[in-house]
N, C-alpha and C. Protein backbone atom coordinates (compact mmCIF):
# COMPACT_ATOMS: atom_id res chain seq x y z
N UNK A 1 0.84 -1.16 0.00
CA UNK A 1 0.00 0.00 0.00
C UNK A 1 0.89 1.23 0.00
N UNK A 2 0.88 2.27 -0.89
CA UNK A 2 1.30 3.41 -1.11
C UNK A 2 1.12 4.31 -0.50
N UNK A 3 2.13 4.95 0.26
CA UNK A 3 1.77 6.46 1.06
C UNK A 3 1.76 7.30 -0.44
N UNK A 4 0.63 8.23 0.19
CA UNK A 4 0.73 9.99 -0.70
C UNK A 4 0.68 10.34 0.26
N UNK A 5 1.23 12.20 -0.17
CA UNK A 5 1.26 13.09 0.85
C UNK A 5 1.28 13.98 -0.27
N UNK A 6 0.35 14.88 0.94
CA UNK A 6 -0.90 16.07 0.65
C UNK A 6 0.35 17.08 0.74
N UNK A 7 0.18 18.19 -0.09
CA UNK A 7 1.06 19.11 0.04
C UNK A 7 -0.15 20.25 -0.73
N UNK A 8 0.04 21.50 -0.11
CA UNK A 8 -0.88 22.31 -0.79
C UNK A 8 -0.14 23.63 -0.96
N UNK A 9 -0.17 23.97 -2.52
CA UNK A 9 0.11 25.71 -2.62
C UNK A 9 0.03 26.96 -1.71
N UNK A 10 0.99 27.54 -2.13
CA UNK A 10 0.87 29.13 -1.58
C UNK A 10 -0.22 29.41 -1.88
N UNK A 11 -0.74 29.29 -3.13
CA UNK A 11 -2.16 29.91 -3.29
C UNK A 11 -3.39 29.14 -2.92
N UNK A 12 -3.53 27.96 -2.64
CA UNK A 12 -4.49 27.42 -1.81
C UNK A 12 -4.57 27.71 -1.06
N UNK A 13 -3.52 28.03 0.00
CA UNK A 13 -2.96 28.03 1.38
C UNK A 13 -3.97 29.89 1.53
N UNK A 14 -3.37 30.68 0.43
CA UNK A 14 -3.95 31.74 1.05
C UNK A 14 -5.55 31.85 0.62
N UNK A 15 -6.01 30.95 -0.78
CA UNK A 15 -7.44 31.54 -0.85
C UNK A 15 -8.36 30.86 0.56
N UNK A 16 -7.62 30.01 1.24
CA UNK A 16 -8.16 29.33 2.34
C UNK A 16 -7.99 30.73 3.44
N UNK A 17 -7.15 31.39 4.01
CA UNK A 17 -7.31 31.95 4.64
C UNK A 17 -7.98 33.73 4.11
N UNK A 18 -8.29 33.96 2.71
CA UNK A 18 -9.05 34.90 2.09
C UNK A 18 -10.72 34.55 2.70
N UNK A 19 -10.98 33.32 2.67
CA UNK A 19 -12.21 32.88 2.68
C UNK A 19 -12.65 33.08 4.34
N UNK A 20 -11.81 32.73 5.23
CA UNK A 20 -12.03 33.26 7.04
C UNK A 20 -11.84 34.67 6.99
N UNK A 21 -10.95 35.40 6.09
CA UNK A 21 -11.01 36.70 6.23
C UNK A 21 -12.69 37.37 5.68
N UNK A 22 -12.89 37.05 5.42
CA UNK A 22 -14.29 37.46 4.15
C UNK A 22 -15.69 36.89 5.23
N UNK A 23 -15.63 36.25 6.37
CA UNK A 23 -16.06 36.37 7.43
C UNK A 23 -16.73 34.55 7.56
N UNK A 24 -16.04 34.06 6.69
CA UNK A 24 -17.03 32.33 6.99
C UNK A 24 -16.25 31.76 8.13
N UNK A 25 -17.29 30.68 8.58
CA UNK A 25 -16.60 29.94 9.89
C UNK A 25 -14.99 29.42 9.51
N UNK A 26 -13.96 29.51 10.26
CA UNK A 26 -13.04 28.61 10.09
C UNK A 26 -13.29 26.77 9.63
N UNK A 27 -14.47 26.83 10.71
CA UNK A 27 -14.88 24.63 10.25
C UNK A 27 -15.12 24.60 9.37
N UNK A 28 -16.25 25.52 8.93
CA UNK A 28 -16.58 25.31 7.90
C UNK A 28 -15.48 25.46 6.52
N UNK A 29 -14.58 26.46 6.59
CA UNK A 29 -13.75 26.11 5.76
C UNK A 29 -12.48 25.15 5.75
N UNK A 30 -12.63 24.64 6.76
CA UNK A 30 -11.75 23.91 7.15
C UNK A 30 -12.58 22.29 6.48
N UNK A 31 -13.35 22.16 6.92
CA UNK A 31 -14.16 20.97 6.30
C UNK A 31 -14.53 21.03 4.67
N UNK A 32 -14.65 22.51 4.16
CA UNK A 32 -14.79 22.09 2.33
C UNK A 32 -13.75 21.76 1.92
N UNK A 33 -12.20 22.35 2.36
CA UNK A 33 -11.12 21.97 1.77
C UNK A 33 -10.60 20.81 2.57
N UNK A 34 -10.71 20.14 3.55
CA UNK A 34 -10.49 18.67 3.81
C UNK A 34 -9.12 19.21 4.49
N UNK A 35 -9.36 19.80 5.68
CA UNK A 35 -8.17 20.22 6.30
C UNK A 35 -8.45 20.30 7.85
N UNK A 36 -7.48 20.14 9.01
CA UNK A 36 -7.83 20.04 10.41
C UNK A 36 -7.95 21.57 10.35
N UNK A 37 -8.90 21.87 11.26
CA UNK A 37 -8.92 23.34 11.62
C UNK A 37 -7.79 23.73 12.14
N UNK A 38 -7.24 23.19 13.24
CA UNK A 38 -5.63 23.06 13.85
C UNK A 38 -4.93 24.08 12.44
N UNK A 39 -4.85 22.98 11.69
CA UNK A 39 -4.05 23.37 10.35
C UNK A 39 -4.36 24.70 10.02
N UNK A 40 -5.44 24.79 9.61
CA UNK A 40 -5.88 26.14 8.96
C UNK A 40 -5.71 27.37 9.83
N UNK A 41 -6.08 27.02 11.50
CA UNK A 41 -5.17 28.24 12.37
C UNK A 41 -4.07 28.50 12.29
N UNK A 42 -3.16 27.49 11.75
CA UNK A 42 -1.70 27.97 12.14
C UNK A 42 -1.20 28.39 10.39
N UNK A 43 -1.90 28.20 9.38
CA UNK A 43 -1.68 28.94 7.92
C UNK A 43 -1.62 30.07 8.52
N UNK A 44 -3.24 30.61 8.86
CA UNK A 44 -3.71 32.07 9.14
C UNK A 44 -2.82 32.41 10.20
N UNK A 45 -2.51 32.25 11.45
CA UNK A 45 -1.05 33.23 12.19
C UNK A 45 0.10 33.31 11.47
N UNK A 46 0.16 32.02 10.79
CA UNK A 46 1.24 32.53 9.90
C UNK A 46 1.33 33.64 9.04
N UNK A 47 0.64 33.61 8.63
CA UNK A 47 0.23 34.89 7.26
C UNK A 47 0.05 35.65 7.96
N UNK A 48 -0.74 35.85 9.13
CA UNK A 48 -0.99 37.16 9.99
C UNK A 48 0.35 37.81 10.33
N UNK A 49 1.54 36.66 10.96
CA UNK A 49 2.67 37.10 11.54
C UNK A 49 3.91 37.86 10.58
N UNK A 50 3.50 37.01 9.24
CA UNK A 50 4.50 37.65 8.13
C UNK A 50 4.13 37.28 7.10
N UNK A 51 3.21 38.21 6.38
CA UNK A 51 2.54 38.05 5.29
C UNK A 51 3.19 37.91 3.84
N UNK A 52 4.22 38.33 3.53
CA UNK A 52 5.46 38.34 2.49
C UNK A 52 6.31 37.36 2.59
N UNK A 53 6.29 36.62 3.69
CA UNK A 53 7.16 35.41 4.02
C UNK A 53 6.26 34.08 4.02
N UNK A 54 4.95 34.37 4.33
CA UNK A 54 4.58 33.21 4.52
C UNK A 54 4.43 32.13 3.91
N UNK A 55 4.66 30.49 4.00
CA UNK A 55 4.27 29.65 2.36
C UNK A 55 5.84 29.83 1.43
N UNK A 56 6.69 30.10 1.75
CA UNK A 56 7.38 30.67 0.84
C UNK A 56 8.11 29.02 0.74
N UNK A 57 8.41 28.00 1.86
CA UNK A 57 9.16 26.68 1.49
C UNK A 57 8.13 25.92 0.79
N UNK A 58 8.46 24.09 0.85
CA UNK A 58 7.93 23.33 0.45
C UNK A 58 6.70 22.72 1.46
N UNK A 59 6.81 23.36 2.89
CA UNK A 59 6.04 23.16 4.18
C UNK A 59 6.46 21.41 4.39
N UNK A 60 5.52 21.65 5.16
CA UNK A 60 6.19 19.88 6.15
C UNK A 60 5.13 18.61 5.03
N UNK A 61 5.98 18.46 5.02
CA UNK A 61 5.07 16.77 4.84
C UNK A 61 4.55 15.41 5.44
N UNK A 62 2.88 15.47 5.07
CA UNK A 62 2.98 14.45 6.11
C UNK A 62 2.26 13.46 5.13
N UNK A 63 2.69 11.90 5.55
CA UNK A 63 2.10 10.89 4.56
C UNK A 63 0.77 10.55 4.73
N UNK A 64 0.01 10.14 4.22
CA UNK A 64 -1.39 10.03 4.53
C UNK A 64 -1.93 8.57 3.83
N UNK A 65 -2.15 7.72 4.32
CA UNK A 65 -2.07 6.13 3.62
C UNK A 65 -3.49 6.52 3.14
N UNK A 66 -4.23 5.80 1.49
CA UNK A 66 -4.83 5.27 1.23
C UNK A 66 -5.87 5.12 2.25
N UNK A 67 -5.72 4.25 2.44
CA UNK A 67 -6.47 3.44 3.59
C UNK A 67 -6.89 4.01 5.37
N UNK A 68 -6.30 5.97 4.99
CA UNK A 68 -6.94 5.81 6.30
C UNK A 68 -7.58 7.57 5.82
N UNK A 69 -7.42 7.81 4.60
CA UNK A 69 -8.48 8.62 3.76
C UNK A 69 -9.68 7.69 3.46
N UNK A 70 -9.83 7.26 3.22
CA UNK A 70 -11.19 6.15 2.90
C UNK A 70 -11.64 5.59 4.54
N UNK A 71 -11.24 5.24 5.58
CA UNK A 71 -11.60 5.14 6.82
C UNK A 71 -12.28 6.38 6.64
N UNK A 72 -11.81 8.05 6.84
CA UNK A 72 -12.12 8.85 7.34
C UNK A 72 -13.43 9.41 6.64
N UNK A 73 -13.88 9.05 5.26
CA UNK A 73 -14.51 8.98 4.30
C UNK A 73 -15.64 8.36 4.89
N UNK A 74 -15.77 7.27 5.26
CA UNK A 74 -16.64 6.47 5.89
C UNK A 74 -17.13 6.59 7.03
N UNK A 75 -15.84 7.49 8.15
CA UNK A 75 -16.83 7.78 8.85
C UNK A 75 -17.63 9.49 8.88
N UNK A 76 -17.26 9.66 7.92
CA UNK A 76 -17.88 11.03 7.56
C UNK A 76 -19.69 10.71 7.03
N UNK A 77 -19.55 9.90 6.18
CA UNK A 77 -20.96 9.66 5.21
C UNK A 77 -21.69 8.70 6.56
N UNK A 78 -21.11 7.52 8.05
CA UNK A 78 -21.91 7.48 8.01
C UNK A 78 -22.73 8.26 9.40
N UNK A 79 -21.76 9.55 9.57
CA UNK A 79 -22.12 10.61 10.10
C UNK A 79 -23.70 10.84 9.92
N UNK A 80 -23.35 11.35 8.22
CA UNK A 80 -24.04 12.09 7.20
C UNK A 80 -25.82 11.26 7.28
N UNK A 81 -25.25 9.76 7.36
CA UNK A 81 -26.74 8.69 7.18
C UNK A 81 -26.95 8.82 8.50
N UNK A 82 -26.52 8.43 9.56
CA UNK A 82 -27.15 9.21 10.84
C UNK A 82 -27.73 10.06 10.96
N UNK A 83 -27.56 11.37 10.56
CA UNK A 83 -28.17 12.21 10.44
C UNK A 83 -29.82 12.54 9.68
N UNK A 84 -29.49 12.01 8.74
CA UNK A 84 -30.42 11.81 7.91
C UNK A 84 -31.91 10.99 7.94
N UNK A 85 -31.24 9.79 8.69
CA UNK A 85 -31.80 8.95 9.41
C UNK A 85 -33.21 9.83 10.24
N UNK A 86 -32.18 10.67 11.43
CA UNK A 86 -32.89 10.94 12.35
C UNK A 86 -33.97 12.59 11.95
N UNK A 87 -33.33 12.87 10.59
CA UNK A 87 -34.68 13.47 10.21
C UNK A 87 -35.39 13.25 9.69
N UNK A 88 -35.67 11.81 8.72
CA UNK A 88 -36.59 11.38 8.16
C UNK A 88 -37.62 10.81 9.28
N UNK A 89 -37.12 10.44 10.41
CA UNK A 89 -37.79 9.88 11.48
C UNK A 89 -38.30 10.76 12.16
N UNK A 90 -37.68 12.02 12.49
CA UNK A 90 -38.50 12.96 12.81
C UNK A 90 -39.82 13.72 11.95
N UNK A 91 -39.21 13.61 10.75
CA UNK A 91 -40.27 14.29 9.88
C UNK A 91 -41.36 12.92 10.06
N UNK A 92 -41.19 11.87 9.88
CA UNK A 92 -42.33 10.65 9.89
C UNK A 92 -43.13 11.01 11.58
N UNK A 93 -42.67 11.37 12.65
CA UNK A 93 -43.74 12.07 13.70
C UNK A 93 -43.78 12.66 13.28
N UNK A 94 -43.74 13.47 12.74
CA UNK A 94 -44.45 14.70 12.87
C UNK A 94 -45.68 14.46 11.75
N UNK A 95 -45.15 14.20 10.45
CA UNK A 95 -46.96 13.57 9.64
C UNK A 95 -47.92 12.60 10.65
N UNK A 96 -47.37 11.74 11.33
CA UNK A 96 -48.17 11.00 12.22
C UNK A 96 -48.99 11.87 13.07
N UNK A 97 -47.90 12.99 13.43
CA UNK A 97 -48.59 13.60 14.86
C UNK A 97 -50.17 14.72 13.87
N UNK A 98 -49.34 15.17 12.69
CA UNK A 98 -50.34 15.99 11.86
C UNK A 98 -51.57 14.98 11.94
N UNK A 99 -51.68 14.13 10.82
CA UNK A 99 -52.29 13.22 9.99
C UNK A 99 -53.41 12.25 11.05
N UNK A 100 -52.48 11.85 12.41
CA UNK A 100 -53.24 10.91 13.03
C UNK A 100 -53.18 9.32 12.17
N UNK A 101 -54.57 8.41 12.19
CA UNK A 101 -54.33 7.21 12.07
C UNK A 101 -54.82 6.66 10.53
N UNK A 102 -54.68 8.42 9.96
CA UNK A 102 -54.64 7.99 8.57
C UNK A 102 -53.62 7.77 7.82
N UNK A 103 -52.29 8.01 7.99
CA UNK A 103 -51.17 8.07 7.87
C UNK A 103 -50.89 6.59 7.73
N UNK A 104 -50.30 6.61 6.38
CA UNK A 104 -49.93 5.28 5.50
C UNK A 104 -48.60 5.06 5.99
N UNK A 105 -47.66 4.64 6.54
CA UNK A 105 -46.40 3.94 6.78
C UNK A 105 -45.72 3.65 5.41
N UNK A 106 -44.46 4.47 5.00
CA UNK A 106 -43.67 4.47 4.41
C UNK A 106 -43.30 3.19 4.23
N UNK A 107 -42.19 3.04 4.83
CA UNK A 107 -41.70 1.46 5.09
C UNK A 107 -42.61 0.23 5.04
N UNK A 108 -44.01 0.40 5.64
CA UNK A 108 -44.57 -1.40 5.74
C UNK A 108 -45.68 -0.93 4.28
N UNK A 109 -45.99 0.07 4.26
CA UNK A 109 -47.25 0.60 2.56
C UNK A 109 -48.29 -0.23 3.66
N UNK A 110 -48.73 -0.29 4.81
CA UNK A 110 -49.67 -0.42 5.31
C UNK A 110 -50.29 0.50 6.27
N UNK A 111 -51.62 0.72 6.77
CA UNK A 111 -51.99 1.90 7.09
C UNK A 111 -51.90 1.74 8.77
N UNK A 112 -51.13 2.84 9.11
CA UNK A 112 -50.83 3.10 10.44
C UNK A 112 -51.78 2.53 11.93
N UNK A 113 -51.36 2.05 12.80
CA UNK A 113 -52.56 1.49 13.67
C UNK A 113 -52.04 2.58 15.00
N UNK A 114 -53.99 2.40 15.59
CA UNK A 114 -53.48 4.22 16.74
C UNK A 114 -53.98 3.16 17.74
């Protein structure tokens, strides 16, 4: 199994910290570009501390196996179905709670018993 390692541009590096400047959450940008927030604080002091210097090497490298990008993948989506889960289930009370014992059941296509 093959290590890669993630290495990202000066100019990634700064449209990432353009985008917290411009007023969005750090997580949140930290989570579209697939980066620890950790990380993305210490771009931004950097650049804060010396803006003409900053980004200027090859930065550190770190290896990242295959196999534990796809772990992290997985447990992201089944975050995502958890979630999802628990609003389809919520939205299903709440037609129940509307509807009462006319309310057809998704799952069995048989009509709800009160």
């Amino acid at each position: 199994m093959g290590l890669s390692r993630r290495v990202f541009t000066r100019e990634f590096k700064l449209a990432a910290i353009r985008e917290i400047d411009s007023g969005k959450a750090v997580g949140t940008v930290a989570r579209r570009i697939e980066v620890s927030r950790h990380v993305l604080y210490r771009w931004y002091r950097e650049f804060k501390k010396q803006p003409t210097k900053a980004f200027s090497g090859p930065g550190k490298r770190i290896a990242v196996s295959r196999e534990s990008e796809l772990e992290r993948k997985i447990g992201q989506l089944t975050m995502e179905n958890d979630f999802l889960k628990k609003v389809l289930q919520s939205l299903e009370e709440q037609q129940e709670a509307e509807y009462g014992s006319e309310l057809y059941s998704r799952r069995s296509g048989k009509k709800a018993k009160r």
